[in-house]
C-alpha atoms as a PDB file:
ATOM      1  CA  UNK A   1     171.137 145.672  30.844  1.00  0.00           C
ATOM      2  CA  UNK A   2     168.993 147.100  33.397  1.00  0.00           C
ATOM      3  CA  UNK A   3     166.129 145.466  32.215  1.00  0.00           C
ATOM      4  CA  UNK A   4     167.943 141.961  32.259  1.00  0.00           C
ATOM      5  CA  UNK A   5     168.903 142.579  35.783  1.00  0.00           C
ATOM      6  CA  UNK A   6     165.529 142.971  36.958  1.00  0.00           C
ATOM      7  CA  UNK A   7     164.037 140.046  35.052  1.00  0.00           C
ATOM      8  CA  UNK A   8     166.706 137.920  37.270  1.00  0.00           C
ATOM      9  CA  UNK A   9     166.370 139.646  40.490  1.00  0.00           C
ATOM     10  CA  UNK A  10     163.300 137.145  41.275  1.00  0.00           C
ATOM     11  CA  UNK A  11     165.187 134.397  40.725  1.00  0.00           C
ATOM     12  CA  UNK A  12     168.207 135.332  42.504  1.00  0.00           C
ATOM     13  CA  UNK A  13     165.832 135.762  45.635  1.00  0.00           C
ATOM     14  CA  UNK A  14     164.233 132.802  45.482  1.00  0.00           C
ATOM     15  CA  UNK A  15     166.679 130.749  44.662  1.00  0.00           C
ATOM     16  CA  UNK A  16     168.625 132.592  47.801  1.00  0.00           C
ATOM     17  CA  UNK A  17     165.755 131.946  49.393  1.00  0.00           C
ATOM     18  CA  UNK A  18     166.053 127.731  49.121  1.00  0.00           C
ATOM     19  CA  UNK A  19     169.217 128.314  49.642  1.00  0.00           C
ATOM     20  CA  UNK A  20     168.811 129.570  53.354  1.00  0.00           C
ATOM     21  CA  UNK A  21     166.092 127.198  54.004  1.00  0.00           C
ATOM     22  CA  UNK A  22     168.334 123.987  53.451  1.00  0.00           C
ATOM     23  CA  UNK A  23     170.535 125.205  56.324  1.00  0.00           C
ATOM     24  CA  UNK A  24     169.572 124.163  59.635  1.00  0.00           C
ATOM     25  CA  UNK A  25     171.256 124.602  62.934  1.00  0.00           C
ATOM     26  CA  UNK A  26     170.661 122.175  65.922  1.00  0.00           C
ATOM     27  CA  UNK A  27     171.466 123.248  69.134  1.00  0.00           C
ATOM     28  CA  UNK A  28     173.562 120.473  71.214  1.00  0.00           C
ATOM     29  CA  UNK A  29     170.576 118.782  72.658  1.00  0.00           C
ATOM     30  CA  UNK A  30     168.713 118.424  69.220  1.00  0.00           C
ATOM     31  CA  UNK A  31     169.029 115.860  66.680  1.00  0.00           C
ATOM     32  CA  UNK A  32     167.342 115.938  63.017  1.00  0.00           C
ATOM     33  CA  UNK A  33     165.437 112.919  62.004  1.00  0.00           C
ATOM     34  CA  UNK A  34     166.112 113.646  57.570  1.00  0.00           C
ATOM     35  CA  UNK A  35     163.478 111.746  55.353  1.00  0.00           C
ATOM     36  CA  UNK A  36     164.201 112.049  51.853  1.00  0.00           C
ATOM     37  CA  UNK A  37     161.261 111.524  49.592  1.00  0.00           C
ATOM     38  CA  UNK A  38     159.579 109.299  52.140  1.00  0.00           C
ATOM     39  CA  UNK A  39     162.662 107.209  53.334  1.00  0.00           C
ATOM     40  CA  UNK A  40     164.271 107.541  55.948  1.00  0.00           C
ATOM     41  CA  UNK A  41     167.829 108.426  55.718  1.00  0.00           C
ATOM     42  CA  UNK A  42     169.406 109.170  59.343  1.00  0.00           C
ATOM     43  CA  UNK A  43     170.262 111.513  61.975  1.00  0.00           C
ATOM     44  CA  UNK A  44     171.992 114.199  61.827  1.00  0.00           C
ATOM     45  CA  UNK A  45     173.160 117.135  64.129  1.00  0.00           C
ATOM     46  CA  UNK A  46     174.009 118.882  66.111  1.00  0.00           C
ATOM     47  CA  UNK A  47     175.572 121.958  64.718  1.00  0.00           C
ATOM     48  CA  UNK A  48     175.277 122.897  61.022  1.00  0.00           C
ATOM     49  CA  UNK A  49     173.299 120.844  58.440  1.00  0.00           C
ATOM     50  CA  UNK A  50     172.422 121.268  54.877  1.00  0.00           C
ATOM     51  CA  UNK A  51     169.292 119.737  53.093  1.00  0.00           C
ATOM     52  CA  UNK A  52     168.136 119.012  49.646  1.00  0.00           C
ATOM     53  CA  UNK A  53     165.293 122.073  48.971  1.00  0.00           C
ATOM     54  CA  UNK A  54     162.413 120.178  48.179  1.00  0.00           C
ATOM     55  CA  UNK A  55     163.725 116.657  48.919  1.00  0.00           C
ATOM     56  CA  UNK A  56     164.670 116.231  52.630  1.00  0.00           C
ATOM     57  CA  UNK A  57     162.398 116.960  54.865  1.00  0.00           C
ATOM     58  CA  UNK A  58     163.548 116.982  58.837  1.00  0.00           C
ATOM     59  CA  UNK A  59     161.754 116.309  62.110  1.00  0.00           C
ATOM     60  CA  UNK A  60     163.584 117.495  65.118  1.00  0.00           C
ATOM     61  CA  UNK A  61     163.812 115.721  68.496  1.00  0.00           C
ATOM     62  CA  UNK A  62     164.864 117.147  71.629  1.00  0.00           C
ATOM     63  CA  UNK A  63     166.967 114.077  73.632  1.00  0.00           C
ATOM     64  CA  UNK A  64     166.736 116.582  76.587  1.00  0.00           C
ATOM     65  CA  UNK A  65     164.804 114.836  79.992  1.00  0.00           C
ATOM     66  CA  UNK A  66     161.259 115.298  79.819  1.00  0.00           C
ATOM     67  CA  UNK A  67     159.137 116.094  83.160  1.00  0.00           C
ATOM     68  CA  UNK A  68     155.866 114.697  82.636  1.00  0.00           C
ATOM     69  CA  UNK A  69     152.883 114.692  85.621  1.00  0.00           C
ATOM     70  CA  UNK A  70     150.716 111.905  84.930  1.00  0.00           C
ATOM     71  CA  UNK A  71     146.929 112.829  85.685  1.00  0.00           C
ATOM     72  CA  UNK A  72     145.287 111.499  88.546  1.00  0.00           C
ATOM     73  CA  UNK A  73     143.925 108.389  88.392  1.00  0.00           C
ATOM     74  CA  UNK A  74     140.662 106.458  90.223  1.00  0.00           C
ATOM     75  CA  UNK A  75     142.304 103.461  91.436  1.00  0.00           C
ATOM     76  CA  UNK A  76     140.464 100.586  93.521  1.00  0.00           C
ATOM     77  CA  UNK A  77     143.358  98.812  95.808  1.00  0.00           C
ATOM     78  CA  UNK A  78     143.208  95.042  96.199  1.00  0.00           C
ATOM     79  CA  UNK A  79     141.929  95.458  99.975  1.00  0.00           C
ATOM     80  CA  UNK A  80     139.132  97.572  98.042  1.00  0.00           C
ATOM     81  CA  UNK A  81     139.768 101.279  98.800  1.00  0.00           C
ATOM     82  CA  UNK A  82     139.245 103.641  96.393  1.00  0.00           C
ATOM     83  CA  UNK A  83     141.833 106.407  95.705  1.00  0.00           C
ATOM     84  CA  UNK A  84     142.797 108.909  93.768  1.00  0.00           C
ATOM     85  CA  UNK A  85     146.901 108.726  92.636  1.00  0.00           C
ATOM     86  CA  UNK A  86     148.743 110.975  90.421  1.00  0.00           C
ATOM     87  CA  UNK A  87     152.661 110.609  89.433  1.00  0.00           C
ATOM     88  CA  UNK A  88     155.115 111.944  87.970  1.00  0.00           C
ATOM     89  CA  UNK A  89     157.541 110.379  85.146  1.00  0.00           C
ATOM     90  CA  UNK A  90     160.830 111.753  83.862  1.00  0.00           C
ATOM     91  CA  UNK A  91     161.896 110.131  81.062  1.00  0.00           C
ATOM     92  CA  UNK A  92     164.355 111.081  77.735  1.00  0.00           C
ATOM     93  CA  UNK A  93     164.588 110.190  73.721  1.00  0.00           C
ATOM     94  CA  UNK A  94     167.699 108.040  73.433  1.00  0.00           C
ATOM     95  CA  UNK A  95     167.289 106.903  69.977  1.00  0.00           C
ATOM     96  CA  UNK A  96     165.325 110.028  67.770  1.00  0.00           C
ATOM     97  CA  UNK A  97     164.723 107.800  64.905  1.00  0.00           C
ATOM     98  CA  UNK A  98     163.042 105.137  66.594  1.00  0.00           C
ATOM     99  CA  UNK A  99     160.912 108.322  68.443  1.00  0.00           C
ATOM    100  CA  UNK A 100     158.989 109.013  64.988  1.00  0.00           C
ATOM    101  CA  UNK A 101     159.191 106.140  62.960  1.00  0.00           C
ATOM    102  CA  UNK A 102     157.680 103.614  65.425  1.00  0.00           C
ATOM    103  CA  UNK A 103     155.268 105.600  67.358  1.00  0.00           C
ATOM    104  CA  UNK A 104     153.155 108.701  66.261  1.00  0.00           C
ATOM    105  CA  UNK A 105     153.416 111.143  68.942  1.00  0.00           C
ATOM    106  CA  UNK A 106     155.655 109.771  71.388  1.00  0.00           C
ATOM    107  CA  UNK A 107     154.700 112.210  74.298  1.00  0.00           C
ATOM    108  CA  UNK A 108     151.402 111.343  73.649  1.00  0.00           C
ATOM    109  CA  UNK A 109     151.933 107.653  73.912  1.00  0.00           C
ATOM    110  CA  UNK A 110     154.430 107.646  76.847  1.00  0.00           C
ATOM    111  CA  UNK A 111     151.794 109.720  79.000  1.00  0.00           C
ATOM    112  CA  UNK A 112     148.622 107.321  78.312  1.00  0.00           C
ATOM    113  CA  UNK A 113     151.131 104.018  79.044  1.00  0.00           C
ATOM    114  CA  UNK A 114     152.139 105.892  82.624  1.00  0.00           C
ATOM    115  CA  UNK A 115     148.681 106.498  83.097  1.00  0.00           C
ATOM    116  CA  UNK A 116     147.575 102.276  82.742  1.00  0.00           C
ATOM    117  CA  UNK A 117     150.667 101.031  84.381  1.00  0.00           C
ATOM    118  CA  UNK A 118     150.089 103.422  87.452  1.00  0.00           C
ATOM    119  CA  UNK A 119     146.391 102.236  87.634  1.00  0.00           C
ATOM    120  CA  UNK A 120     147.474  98.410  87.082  1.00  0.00           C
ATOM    121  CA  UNK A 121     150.383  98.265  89.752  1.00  0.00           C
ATOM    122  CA  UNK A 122     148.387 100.494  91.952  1.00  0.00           C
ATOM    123  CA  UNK A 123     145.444  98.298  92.024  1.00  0.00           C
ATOM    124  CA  UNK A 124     147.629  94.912  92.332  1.00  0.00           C
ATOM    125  CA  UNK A 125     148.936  96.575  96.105  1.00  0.00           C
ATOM    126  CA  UNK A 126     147.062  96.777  99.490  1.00  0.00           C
ATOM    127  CA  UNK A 127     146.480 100.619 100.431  1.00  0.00           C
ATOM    128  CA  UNK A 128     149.264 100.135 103.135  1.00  0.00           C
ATOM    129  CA  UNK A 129     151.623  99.206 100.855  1.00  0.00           C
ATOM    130  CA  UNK A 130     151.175 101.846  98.787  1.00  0.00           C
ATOM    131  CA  UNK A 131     151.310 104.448 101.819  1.00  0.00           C
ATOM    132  CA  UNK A 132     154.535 102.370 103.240  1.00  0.00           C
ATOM    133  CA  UNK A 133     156.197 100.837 101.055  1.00  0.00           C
ATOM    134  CA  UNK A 134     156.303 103.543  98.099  1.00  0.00           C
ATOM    135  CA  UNK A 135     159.738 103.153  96.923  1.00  0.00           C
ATOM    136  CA  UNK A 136     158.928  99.591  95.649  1.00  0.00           C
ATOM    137  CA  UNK A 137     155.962 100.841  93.737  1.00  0.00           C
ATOM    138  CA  UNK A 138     158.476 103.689  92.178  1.00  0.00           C
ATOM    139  CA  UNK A 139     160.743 101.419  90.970  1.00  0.00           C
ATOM    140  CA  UNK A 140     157.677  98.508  89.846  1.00  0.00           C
ATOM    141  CA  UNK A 141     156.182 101.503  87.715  1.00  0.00           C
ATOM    142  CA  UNK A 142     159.660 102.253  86.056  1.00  0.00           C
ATOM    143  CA  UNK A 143     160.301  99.114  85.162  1.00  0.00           C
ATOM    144  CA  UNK A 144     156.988  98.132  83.703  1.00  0.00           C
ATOM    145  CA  UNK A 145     156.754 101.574  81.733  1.00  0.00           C
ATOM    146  CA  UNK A 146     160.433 101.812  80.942  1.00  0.00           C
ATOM    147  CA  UNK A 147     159.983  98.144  79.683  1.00  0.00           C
ATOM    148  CA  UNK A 148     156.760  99.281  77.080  1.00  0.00           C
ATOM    149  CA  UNK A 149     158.530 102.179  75.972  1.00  0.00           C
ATOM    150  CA  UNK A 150     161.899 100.752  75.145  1.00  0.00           C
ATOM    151  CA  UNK A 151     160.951 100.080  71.158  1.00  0.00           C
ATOM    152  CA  UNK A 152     160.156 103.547  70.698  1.00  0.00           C
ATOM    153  CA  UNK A 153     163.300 104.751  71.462  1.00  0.00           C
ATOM    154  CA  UNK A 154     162.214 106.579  74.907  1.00  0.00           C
ATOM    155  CA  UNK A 155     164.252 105.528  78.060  1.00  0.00           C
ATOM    156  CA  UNK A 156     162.527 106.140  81.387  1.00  0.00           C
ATOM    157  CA  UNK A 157     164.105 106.872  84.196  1.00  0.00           C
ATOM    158  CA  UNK A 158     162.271 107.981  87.357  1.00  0.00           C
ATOM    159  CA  UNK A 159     158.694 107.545  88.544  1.00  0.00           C
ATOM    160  CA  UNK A 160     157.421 108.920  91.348  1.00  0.00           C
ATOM    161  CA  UNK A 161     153.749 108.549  93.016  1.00  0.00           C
ATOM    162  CA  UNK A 162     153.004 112.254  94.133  1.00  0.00           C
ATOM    163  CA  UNK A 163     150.032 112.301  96.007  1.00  0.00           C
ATOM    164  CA  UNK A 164     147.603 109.659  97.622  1.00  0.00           C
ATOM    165  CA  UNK A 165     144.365 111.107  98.257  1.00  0.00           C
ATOM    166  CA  UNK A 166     141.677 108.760 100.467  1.00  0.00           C
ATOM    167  CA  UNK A 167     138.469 108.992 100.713  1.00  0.00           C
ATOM    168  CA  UNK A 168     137.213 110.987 103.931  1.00  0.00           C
ATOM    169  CA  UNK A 169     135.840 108.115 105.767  1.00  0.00           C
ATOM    170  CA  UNK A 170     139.385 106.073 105.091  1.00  0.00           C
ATOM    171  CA  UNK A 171     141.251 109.751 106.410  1.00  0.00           C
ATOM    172  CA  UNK A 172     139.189 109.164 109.694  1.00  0.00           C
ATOM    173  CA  UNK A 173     140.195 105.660 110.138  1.00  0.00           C
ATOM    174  CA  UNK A 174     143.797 105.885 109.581  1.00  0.00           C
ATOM    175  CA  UNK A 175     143.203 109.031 111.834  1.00  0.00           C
ATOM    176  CA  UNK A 176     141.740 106.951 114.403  1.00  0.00           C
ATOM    177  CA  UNK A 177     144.376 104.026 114.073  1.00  0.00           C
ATOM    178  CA  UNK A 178     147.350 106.516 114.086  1.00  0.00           C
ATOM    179  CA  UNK A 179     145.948 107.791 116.850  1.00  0.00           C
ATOM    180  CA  UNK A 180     145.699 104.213 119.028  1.00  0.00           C
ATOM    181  CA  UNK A 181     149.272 103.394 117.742  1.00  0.00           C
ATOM    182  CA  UNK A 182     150.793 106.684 119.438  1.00  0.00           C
ATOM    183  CA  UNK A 183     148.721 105.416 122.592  1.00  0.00           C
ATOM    184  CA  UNK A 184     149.892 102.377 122.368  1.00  0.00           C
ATOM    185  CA  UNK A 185     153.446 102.977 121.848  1.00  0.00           C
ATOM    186  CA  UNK A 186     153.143 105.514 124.946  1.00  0.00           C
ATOM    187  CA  UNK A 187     151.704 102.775 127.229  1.00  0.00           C
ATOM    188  CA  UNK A 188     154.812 100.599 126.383  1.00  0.00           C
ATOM    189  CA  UNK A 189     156.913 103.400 127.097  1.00  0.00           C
ATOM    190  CA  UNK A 190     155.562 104.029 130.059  1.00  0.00           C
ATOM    191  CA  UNK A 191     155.415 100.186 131.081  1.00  0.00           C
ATOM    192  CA  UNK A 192     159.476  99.882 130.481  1.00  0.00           C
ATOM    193  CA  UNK A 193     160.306 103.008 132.583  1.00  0.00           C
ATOM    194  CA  UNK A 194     158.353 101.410 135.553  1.00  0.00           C
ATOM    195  CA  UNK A 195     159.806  98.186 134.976  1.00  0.00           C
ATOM    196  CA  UNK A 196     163.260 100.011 134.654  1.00  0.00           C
ATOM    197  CA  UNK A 197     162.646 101.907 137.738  1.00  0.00           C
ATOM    198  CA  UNK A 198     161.243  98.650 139.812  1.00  0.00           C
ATOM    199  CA  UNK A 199     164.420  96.980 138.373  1.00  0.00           C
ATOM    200  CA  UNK A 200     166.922  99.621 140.288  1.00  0.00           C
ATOM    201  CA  UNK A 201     164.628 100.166 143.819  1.00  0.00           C
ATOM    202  CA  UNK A 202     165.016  96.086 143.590  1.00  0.00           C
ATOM    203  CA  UNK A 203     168.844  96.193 143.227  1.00  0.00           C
ATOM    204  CA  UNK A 204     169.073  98.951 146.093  1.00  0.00           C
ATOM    205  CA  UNK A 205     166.839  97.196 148.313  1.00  0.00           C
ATOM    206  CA  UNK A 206     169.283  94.373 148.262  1.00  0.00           C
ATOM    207  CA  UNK A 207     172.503  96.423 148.598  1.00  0.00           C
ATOM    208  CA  UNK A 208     171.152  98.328 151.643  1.00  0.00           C
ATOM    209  CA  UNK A 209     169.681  94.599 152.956  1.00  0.00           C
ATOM    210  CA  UNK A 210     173.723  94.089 152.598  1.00  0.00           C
ATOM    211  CA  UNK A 211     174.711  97.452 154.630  1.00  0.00           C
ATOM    212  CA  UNK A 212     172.437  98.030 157.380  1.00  0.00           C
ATOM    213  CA  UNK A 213     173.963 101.147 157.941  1.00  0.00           C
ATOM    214  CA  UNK A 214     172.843 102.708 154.176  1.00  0.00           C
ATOM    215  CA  UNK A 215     169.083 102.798 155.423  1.00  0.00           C
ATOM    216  CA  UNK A 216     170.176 105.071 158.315  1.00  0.00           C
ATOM    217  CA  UNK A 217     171.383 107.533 155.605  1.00  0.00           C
ATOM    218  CA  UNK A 218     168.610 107.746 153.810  1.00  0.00           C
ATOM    219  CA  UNK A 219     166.717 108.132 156.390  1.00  0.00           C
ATOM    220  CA  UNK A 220     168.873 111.210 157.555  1.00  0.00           C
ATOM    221  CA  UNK A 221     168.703 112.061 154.228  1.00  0.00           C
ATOM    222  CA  UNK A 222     165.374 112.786 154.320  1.00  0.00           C
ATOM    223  CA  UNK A 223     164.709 114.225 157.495  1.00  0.00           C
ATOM    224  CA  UNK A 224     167.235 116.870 155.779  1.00  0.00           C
ATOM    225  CA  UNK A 225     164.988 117.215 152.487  1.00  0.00           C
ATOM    226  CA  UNK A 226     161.831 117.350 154.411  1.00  0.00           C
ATOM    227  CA  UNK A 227     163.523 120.028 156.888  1.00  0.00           C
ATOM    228  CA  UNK A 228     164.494 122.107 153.638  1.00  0.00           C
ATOM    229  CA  UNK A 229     160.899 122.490 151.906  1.00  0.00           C
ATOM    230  CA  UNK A 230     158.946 122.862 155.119  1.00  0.00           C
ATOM    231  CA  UNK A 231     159.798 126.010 157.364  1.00  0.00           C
ATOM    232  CA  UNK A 232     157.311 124.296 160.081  1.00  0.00           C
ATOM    233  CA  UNK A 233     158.305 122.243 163.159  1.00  0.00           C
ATOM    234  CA  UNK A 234     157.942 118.867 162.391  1.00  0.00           C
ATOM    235  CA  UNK A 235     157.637 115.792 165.024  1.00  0.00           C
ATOM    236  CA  UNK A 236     159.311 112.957 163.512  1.00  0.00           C
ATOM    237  CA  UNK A 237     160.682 109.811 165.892  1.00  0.00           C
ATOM    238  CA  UNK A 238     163.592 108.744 166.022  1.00  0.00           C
ATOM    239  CA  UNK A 239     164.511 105.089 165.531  1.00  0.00           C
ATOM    240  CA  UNK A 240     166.558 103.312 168.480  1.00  0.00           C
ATOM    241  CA  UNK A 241     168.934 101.869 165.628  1.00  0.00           C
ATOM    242  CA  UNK A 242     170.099 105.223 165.231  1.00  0.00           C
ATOM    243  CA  UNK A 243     171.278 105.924 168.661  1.00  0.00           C
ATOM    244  CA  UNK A 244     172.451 102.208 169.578  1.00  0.00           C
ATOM    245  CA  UNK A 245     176.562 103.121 167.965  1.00  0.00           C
ATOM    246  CA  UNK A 246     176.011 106.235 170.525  1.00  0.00           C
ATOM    247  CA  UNK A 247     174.580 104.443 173.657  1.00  0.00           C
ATOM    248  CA  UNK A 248     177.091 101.679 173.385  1.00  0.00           C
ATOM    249  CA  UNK A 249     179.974 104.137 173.427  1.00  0.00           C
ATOM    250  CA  UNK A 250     178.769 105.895 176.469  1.00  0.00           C
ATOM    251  CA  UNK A 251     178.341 102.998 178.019  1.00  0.00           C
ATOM    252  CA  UNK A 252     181.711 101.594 177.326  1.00  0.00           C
ATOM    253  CA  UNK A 253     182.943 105.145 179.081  1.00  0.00           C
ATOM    254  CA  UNK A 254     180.931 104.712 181.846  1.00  0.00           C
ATOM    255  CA  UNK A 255     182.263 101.440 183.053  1.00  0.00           C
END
């Protein structure tokens, strides 16, 4: 009996051994792409699968987002600049079988189609466009690669340039023309404050042309201000329109 039991103790393991490896888990994110004898079969998962030892054969897929940075690439701009751009692309497996049956490696191929879309839609834009206006090249560069990718079963969502780098000479001249736009924009500034300001002295000029009497004030005005600042004796004369209310009223006393 004892002898018996040990001739089938190697089969019991092995065949516990099968067993265990024709159960899979998948975690919630995970789906199993099941290929029995060469044919594709389905999808299965999450949770708790079984497979046929020696029949099935699985290929999991994460349907998680991927975060991909797409390499730099030498890019020559329509104006003729050339830069450097990299990106970066965030993109997800929305159908798994589709992810291994119609592409190879579909990291691999998602990465080198990012890579020729980024230099083609780079190089169709002017170098200010792609400094200014880089929300429209985002979503161009979505589009196009979400558009290439679509019969693998990948969905792309977001593409984002990163980082422009110019060449040193082109860093200069934008230097240079940032510089003469901050000039210019202070000059303008600077011209609508004086025509602001020659815009009020004309509007007082013309209300104190309409009260005679408003000059006097200012004047008194600043005999006061100049009186505060300076602790001298200052000489200043005095107008005869100032005195003419108080000469007329002595004179109407008088007689």
């Amino acid at each position: 009996m004892f002898g018996f039991a040990t001739f089938l103790a190697p089969f019991v393991l092995i065949f516990l051994i099968v067993i265990v490896s024709s159960i899979k888990v998948l975690r919630e994110y995970e789906r199993a792409v099941v290929f029995r004898l060469g044919r594709l079969i389905g999808i299965k998962g999450p949770g708790l699968i079984l497979l046929i030892p020696f029949v099935d054969r699985m290929v999991r897929v994460s349907l998680r987002t991927v975060t991909m940075d797409v390499p730099p690439q030498d890019v020559i701009t329509r104006d003729n600049v050339s830069v450097k751009i990299n990106a970066v692309i965030y993109f997800r497996v929305v159908d798994a079988s589709r992810a291994i049956v119609e592409v190879e490696n579909f990291l691999y191929a998602t990465s080198q189609i990012a890579q020729t879309t980024l230099r083609s839609i780079a190089g169709q834009a002017e170098l200010d466009q792609i400094l200014a206006d880089r929300e429209k090249i985002n979503t161009e560069l979505q589009q196009v690669i979400d558009q290439q990718t679509e019969p693998w079963g990948v969905k792309v969502t977001v593409v984002e340039v990163k980082n422009v780098d110019l060449p040193a000479d082109m860093q200069r001249a934008s230097a240079r023309q940032a510089e003469a736009e901050r000039e210019r924009r202070a000059k303008v500034i600077n011209a609508e404050g004086e025509f602001q300001a020659s815009t009020r002295l004309a509007e007082a000029a013309a209300i104190i042309q309409q009260q005679p009497a408003a000059i006097q004030l200012r004047y008194l005005q600043t005999l006061a201000a100049v009186a505060t600042e300076n602790n001298s004796v200052t000489i200043f004369p005095v107008p005869i329109d100032l005195l003419s209310g108080f000469m007329q009223k002595v004179a109407a006393k008088t007689t």
